[in-house]
C-alpha atoms as a PDB file:
ATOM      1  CA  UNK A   1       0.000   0.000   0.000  1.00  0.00           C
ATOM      2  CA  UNK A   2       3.328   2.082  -0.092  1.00  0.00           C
ATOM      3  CA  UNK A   3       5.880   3.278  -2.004  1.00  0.00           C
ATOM      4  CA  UNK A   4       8.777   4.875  -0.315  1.00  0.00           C
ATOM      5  CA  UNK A   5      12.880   5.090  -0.967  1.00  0.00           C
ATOM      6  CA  UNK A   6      15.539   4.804   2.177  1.00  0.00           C
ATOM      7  CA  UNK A   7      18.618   6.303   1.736  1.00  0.00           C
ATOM      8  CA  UNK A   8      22.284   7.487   3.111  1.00  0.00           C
ATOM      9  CA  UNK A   9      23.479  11.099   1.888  1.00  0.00           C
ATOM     10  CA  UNK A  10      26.819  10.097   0.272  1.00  0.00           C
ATOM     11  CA  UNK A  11      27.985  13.709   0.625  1.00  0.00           C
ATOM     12  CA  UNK A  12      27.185  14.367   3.865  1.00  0.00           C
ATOM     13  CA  UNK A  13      26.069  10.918   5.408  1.00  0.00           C
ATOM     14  CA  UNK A  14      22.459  11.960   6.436  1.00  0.00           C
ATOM     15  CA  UNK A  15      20.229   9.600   6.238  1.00  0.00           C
ATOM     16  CA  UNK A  16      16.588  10.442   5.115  1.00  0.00           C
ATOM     17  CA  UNK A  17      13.118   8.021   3.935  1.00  0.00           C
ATOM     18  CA  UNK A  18      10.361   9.269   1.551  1.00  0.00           C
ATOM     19  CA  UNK A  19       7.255   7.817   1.617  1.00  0.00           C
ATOM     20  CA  UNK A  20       3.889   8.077  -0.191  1.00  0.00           C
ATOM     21  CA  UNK A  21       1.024   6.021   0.503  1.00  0.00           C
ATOM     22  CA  UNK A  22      -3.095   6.015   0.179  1.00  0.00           C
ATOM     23  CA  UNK A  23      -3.393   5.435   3.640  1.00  0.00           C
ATOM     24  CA  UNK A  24      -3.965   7.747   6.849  1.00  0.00           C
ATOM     25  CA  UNK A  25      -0.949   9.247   8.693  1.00  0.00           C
ATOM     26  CA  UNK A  26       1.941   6.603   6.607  1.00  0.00           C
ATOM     27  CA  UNK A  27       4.918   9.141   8.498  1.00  0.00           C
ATOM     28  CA  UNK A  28       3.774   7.692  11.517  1.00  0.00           C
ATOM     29  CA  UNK A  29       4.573   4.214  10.686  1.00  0.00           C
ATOM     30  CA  UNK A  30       6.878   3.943   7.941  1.00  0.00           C
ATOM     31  CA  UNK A  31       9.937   6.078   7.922  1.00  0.00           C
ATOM     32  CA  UNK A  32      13.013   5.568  10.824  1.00  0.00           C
ATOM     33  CA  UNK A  33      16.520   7.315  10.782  1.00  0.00           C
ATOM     34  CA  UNK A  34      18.434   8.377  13.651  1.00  0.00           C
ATOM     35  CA  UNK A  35      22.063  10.293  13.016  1.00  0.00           C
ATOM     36  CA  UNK A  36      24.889   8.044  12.340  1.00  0.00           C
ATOM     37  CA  UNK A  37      23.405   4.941  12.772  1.00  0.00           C
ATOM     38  CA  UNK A  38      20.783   4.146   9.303  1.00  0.00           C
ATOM     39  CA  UNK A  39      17.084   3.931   8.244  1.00  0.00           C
ATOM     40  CA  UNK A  40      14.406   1.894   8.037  1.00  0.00           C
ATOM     41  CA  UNK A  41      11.173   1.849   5.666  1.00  0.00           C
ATOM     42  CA  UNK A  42       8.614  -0.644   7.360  1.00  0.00           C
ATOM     43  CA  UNK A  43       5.634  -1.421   4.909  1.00  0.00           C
ATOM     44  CA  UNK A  44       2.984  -3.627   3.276  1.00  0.00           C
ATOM     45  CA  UNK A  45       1.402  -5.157   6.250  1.00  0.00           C
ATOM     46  CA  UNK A  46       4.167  -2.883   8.366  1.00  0.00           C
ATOM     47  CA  UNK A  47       5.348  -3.828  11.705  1.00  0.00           C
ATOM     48  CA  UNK A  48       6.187  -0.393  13.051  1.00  0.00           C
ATOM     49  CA  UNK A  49       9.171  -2.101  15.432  1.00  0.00           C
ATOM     50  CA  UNK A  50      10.821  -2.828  12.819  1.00  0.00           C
ATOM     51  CA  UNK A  51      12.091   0.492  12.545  1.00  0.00           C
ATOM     52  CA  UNK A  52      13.473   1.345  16.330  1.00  0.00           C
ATOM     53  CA  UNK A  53      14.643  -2.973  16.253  1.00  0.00           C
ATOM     54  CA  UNK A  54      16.610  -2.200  13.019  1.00  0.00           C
ATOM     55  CA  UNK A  55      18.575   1.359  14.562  1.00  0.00           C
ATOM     56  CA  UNK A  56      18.857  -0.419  17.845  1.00  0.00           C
ATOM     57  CA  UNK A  57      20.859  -3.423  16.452  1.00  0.00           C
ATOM     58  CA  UNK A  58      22.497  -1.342  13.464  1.00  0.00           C
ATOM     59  CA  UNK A  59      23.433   1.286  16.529  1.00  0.00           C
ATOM     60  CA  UNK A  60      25.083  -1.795  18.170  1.00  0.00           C
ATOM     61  CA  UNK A  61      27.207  -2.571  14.885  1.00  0.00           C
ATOM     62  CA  UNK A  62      25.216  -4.943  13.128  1.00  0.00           C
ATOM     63  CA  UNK A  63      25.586  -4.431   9.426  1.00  0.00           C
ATOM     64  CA  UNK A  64      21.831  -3.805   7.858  1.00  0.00           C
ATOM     65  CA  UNK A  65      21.758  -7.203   6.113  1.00  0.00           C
ATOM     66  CA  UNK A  66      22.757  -8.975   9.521  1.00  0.00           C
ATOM     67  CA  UNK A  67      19.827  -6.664  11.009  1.00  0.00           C
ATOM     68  CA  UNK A  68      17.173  -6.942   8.836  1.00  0.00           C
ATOM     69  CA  UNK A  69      17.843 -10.740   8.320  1.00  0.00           C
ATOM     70  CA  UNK A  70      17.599 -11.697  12.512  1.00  0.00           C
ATOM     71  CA  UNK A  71      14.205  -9.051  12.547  1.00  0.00           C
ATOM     72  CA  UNK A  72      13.029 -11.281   9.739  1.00  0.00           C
ATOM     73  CA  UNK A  73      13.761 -14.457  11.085  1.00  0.00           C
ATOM     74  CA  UNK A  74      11.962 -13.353  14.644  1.00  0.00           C
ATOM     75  CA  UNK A  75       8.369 -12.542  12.598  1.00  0.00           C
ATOM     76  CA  UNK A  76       5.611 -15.043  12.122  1.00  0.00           C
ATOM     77  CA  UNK A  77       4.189 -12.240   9.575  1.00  0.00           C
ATOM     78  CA  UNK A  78       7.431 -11.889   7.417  1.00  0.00           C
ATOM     79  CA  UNK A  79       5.066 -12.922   4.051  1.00  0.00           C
ATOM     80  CA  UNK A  80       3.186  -9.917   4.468  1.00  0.00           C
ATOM     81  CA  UNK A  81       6.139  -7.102   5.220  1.00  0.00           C
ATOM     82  CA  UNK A  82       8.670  -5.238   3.461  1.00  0.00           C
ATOM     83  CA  UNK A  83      11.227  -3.721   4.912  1.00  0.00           C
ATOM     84  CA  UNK A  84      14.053  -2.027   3.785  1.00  0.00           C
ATOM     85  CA  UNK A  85      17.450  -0.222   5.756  1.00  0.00           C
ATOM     86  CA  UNK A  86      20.600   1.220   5.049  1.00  0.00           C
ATOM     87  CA  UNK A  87      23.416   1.366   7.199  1.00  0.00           C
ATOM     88  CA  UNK A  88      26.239   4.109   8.000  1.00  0.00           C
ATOM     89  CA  UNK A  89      28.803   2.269   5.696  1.00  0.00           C
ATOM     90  CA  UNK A  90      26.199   2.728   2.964  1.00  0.00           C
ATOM     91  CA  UNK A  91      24.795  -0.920   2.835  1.00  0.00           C
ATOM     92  CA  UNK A  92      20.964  -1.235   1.643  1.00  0.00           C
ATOM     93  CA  UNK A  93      19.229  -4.367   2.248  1.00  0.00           C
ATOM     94  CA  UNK A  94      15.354  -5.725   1.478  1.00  0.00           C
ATOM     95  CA  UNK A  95      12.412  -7.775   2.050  1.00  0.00           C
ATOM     96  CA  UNK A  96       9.725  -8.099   0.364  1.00  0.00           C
ATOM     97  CA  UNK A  97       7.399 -10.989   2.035  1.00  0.00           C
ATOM     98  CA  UNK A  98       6.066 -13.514  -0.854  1.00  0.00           C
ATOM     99  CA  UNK A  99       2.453 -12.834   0.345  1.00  0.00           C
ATOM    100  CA  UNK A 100       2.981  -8.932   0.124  1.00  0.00           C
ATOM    101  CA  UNK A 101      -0.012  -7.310  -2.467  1.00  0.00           C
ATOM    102  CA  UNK A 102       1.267  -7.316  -6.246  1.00  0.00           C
ATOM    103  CA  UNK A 103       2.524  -5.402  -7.638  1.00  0.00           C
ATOM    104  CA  UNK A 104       5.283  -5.207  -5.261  1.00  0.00           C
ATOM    105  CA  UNK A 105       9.014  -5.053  -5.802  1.00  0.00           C
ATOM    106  CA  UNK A 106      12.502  -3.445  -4.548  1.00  0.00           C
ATOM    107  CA  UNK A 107      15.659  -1.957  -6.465  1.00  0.00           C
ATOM    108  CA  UNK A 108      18.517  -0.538  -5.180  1.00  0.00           C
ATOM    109  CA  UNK A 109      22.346  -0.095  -5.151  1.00  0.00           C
ATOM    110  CA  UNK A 110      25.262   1.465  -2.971  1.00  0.00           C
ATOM    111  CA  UNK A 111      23.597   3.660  -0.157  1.00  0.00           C
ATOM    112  CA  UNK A 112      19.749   3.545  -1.223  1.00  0.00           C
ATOM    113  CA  UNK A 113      17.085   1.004  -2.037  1.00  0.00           C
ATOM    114  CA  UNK A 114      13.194   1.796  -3.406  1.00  0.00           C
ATOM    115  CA  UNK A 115      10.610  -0.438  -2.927  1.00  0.00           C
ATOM    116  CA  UNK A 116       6.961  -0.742  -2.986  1.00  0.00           C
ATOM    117  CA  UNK A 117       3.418  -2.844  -2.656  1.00  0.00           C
ATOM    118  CA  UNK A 118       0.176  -2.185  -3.713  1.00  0.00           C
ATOM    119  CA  UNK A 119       1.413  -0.505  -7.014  1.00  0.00           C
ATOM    120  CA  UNK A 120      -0.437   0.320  -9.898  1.00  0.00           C
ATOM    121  CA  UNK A 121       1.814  -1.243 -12.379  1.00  0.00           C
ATOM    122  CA  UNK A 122       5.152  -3.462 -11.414  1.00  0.00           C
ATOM    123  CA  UNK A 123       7.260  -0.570 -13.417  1.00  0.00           C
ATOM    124  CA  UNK A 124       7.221   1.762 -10.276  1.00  0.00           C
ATOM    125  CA  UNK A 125      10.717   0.690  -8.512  1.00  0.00           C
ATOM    126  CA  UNK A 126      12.437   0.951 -11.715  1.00  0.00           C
ATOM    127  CA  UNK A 127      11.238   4.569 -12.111  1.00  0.00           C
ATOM    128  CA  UNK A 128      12.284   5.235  -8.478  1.00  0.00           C
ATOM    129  CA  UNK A 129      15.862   3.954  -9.276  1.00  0.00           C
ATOM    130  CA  UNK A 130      16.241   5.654 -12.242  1.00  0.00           C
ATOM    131  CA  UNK A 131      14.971   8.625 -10.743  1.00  0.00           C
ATOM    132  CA  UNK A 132      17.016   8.905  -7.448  1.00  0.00           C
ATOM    133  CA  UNK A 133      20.412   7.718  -9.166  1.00  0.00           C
ATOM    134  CA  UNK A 134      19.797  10.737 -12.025  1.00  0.00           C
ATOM    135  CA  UNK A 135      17.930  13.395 -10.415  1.00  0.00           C
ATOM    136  CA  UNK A 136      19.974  16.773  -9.483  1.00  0.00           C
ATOM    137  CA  UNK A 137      19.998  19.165  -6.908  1.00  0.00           C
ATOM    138  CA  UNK A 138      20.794  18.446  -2.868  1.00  0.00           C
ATOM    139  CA  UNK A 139      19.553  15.238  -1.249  1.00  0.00           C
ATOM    140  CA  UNK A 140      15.699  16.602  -0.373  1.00  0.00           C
ATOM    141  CA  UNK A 141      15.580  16.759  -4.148  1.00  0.00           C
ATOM    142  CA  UNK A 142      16.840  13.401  -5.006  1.00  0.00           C
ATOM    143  CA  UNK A 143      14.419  12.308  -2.462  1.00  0.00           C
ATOM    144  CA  UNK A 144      11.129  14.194  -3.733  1.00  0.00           C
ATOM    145  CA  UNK A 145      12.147  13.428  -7.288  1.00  0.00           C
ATOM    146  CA  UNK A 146      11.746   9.557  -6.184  1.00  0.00           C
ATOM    147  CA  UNK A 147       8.438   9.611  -5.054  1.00  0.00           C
ATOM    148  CA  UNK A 148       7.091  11.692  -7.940  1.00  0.00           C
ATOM    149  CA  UNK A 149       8.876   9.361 -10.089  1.00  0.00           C
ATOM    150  CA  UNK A 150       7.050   6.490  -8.594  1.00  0.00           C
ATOM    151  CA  UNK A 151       3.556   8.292  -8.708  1.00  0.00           C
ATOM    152  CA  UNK A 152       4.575   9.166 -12.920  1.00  0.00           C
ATOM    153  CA  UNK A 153       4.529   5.443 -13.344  1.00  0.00           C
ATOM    154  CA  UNK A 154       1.340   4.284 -11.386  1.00  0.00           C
ATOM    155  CA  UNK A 155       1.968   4.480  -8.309  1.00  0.00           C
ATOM    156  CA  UNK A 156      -0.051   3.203  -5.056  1.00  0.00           C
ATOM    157  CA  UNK A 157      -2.827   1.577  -6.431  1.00  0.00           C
ATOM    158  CA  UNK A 158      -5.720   3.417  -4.669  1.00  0.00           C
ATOM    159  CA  UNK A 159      -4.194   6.484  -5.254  1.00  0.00           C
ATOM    160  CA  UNK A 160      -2.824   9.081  -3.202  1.00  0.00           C
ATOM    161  CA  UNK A 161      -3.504  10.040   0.842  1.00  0.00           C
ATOM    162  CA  UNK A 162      -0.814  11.090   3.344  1.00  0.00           C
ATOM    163  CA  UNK A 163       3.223  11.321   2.405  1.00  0.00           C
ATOM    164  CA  UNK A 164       6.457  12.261   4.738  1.00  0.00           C
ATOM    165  CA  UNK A 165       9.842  13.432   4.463  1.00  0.00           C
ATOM    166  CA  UNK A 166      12.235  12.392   7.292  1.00  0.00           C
ATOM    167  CA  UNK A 167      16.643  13.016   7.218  1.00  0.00           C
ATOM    168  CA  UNK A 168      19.033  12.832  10.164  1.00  0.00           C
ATOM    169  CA  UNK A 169      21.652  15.852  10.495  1.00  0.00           C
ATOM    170  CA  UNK A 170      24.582  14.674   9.013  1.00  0.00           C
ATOM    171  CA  UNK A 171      27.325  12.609  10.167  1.00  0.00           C
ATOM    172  CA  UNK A 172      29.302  15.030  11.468  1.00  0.00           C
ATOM    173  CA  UNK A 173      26.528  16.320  13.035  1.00  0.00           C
ATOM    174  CA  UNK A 174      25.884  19.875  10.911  1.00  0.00           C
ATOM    175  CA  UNK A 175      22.430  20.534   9.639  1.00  0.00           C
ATOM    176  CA  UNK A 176      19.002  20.493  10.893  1.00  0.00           C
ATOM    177  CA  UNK A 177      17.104  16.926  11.252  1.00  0.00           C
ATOM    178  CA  UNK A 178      13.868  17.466   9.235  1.00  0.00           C
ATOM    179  CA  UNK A 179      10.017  15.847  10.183  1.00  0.00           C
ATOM    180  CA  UNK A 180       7.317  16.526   7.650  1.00  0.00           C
ATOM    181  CA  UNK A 181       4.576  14.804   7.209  1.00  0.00           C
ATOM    182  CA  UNK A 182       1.669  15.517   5.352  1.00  0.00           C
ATOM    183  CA  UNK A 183      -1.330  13.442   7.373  1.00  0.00           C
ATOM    184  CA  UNK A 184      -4.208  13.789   4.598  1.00  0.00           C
ATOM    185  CA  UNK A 185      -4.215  15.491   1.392  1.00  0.00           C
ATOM    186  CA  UNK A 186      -5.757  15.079  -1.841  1.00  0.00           C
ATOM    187  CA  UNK A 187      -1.720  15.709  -3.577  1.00  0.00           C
ATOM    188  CA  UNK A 188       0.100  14.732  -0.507  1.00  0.00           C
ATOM    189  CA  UNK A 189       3.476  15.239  -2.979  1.00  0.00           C
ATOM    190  CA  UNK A 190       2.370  18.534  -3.962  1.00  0.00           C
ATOM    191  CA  UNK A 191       2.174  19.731  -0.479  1.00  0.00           C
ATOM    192  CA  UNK A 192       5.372  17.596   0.558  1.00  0.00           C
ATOM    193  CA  UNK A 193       7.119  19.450  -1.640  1.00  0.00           C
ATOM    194  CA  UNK A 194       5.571  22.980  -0.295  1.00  0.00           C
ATOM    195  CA  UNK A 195       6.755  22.018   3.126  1.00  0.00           C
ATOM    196  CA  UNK A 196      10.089  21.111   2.386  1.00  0.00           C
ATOM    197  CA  UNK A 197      10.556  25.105   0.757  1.00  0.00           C
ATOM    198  CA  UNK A 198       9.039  26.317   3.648  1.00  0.00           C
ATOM    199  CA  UNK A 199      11.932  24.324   6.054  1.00  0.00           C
ATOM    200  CA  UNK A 200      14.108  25.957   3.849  1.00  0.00           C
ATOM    201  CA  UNK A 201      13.046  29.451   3.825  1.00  0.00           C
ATOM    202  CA  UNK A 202      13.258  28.885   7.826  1.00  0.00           C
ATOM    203  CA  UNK A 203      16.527  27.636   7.713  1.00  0.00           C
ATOM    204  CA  UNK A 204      17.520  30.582   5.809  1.00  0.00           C
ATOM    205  CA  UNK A 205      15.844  32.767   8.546  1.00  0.00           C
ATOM    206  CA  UNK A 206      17.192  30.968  11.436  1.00  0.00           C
ATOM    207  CA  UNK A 207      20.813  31.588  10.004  1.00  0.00           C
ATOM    208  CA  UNK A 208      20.319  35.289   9.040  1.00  0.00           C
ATOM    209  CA  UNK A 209      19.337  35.962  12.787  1.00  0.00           C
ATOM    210  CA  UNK A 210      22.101  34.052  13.814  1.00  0.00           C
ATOM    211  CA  UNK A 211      24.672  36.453  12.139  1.00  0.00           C
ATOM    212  CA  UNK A 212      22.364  38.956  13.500  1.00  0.00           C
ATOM    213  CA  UNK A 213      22.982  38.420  17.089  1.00  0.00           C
ATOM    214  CA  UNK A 214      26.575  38.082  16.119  1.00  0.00           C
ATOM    215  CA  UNK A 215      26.444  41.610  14.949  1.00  0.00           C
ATOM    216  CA  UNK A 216      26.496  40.703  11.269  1.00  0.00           C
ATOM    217  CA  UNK A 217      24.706  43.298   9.431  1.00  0.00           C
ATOM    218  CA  UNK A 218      25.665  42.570   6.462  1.00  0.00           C
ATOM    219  CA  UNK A 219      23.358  40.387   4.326  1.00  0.00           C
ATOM    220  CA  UNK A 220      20.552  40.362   6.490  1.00  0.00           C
ATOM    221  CA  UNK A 221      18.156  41.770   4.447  1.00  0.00           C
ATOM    222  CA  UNK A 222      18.851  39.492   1.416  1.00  0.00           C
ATOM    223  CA  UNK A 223      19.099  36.598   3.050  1.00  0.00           C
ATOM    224  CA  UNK A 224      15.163  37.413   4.723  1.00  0.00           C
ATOM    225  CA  UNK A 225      14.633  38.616   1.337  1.00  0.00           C
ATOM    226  CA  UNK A 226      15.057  35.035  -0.024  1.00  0.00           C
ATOM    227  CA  UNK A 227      13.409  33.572   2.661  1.00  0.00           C
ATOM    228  CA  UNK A 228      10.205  35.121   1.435  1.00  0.00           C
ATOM    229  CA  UNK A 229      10.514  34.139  -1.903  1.00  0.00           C
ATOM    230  CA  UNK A 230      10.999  30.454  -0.871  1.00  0.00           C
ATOM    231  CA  UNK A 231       7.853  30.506   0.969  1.00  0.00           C
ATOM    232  CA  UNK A 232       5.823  33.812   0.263  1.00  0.00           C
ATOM    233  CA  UNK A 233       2.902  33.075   2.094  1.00  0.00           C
ATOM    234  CA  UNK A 234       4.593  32.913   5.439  1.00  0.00           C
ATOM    235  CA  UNK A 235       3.581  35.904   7.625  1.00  0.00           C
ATOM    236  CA  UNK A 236       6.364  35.002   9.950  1.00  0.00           C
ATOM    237  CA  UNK A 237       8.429  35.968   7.274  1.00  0.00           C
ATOM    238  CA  UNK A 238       7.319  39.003   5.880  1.00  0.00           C
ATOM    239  CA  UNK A 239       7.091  40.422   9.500  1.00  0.00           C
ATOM    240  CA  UNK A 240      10.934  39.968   9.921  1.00  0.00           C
ATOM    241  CA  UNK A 241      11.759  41.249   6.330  1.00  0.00           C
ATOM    242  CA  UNK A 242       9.148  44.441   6.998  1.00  0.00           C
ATOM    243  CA  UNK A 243      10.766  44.873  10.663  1.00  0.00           C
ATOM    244  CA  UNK A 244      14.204  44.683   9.025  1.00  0.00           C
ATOM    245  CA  UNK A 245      13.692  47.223   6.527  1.00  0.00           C
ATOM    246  CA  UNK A 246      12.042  49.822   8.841  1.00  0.00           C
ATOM    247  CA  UNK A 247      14.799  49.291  11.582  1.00  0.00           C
ATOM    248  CA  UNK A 248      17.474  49.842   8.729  1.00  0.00           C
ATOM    249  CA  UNK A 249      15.565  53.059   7.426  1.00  0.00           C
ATOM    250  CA  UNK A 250      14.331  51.237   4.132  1.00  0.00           C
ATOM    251  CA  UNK A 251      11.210  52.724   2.604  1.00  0.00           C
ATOM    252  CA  UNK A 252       9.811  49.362   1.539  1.00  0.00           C
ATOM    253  CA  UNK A 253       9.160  48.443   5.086  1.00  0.00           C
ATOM    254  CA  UNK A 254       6.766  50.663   6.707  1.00  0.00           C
ATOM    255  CA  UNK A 255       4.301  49.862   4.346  1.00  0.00           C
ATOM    256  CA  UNK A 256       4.693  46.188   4.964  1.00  0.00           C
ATOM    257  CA  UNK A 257       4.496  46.635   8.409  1.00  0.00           C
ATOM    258  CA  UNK A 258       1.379  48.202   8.061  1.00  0.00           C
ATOM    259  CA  UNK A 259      -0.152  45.726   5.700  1.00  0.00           C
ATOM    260  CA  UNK A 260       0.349  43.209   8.034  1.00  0.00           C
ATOM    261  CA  UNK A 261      -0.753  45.382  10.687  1.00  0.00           C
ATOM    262  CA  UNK A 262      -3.699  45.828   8.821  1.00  0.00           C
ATOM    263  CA  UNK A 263      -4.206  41.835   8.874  1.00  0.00           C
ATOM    264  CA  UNK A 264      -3.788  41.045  12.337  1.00  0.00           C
ATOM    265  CA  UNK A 265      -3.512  44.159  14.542  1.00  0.00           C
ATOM    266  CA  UNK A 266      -1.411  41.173  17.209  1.00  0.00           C
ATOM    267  CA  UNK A 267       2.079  41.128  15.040  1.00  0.00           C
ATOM    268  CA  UNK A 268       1.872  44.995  16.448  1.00  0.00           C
ATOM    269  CA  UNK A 269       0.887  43.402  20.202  1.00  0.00           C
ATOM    270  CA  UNK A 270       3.819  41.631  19.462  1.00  0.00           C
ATOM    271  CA  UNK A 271       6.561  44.283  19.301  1.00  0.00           C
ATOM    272  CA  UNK A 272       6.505  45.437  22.855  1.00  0.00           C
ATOM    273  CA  UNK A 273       6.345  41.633  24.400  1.00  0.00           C
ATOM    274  CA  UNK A 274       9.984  40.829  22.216  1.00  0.00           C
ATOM    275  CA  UNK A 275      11.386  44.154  23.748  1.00  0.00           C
ATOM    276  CA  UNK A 276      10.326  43.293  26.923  1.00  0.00           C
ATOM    277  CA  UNK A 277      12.271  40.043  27.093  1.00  0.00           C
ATOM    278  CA  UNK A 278      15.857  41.189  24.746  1.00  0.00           C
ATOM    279  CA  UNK A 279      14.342  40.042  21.627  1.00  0.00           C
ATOM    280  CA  UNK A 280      15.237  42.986  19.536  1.00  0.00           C
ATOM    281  CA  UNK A 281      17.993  45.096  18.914  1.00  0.00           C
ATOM    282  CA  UNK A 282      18.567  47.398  21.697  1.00  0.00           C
ATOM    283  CA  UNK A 283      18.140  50.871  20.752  1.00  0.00           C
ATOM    284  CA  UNK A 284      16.255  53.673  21.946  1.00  0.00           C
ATOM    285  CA  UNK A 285      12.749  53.928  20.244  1.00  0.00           C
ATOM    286  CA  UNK A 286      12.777  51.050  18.394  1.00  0.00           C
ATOM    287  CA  UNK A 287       9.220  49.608  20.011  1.00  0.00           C
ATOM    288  CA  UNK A 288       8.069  53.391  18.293  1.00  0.00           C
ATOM    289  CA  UNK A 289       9.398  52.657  15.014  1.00  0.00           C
ATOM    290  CA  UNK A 290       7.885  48.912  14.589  1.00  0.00           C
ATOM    291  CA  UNK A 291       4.432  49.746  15.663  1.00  0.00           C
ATOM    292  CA  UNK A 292       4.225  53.126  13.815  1.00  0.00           C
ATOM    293  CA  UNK A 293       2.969  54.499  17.483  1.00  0.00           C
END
């Protein structure tokens, strides 16, 4: 009932699952990574322990074929599973039980494997492969272009329902872990991918506010600037791109300010609650200039 591609980063060593499935909440039950250690994609019939087993006994030094292969030997319901992992020296094993719902079928090579049940036609985990060892761009992209690879040639049989994204940091620890899942949704992948520019555009914020507090002026604005245009519908965002360019003396900003003012008269509540616990630059007036009182 699930389509869904577990991989290692070779670049950076993060390890991330995408899944897409016509079925209720799959990002609670299918994808498992943790930092250093591997993933897990538990499916088909899925046995959710599956996924904290494999880490635990891949965090111990198993290798994932040595994991996966005791986990399967343990279950009275292997026929019905699939279950895929990859481990931190980039090996990617699979199951797919005999008894699993046709069309279903794995593929995979050095650091990845793609695999799925339930499919509309038994050309979807060739797509996937082809996809994820061809697509460009940074891993998130590899990963999205997998899934909407697999929905291109059939996909889940039912159609479409709930989807998730889910990557460690990296190895050497850098990066932000990432958790999105999209629960129910008539393009689950369409808004998968919307999500994943909106983590984006907030990594982009967090990092321009950390060269803030660092006294950093110095590509503030653009960086908030392309914040915005990764996720434009944000208000969180325009607020601190407004705020920036009225603190800096920038024209464009009162009127945004105002705008969202205009809105929801609480982003101008707001402005006196940061000063009041160090959240904004310390300068005399600036609660005055924000709120336009």
């Amino acid at each position: 009932m699930t389509y869904s591609i577990v991989a290692r980063d070779p670049e950076s060593g993060a390890f991330g699952v995408a899944v897409q499935s016509c079925y209720f909440g799959v990002g609670a039950v299918v994808p498992w990574v943790e930092a250093g250690v591997g993933a897990v994609a538990t499916q088909a019939s899925a046995e959710i322990s599956y996924g904290p087993r494999g880490l635990d006994r891949m965090r111990k030094g198993e290798p994932a074929n040595a994991a996966l292969s005791a986990l399967v030997a343990e279950d009275d319901g292997r026929a019905v599973r699939q279950v895929a992992m990859v481990d931190n020296q980039g090996m990617a094993v699979v199951h797919c039980g005999r008894s699993c719902v046709a069309y279903h079928g794995a593929r995979g090579g050095e650091g990845w494997c793609a695999q799925g049940n339930m499919l509309r036609t038994d050309a979807v985990w060739d797509a996937m492969a082809d996809s994820y060892t061809s697509a460009s761009g940074d891993f998130l992209d590899r990963l999205l272009a997998t899934l909407d690879a697999a929905e291109a040639a059939g996909g889940d049989v039912r159609g479409q329902q709930s989807a998730a994204l889910v990557v460690s940091v990296a190895a050497d620890g850098s990066g932000s872990a990432i958790r999105l899942h999209v629960e129910d949704h008539p393009q689950p992948l369409v808004e998968l991918r919307r999500l994943v520019q909106v983590h984006r555009a907030y990594a982009e914020l967090d990092a321009a506010f950390e060269r803030l507090q660092a006294g950093e002026l110095e590509g503030l604005v653009p960086a908030l600037e392309h914040a915005l245009e990764l996720a434009p519908d944000i208000t969180e965002l325009r607020f601190r791109l407004a705020a920036a360019l009225t603190v800096f003396g920038d024209p464009r900003g009162r009127p945004m300010l105002d705008e969202i003012y205009a809105h929801n008269d609480g982003w101008r509540a707001l402005i006196p609650r940061l000063a009041a616990v160090g959240q904004l630059p310390d300068f005399p007036g600036i609660v005055e200039v924000l709120t336009g009182e």
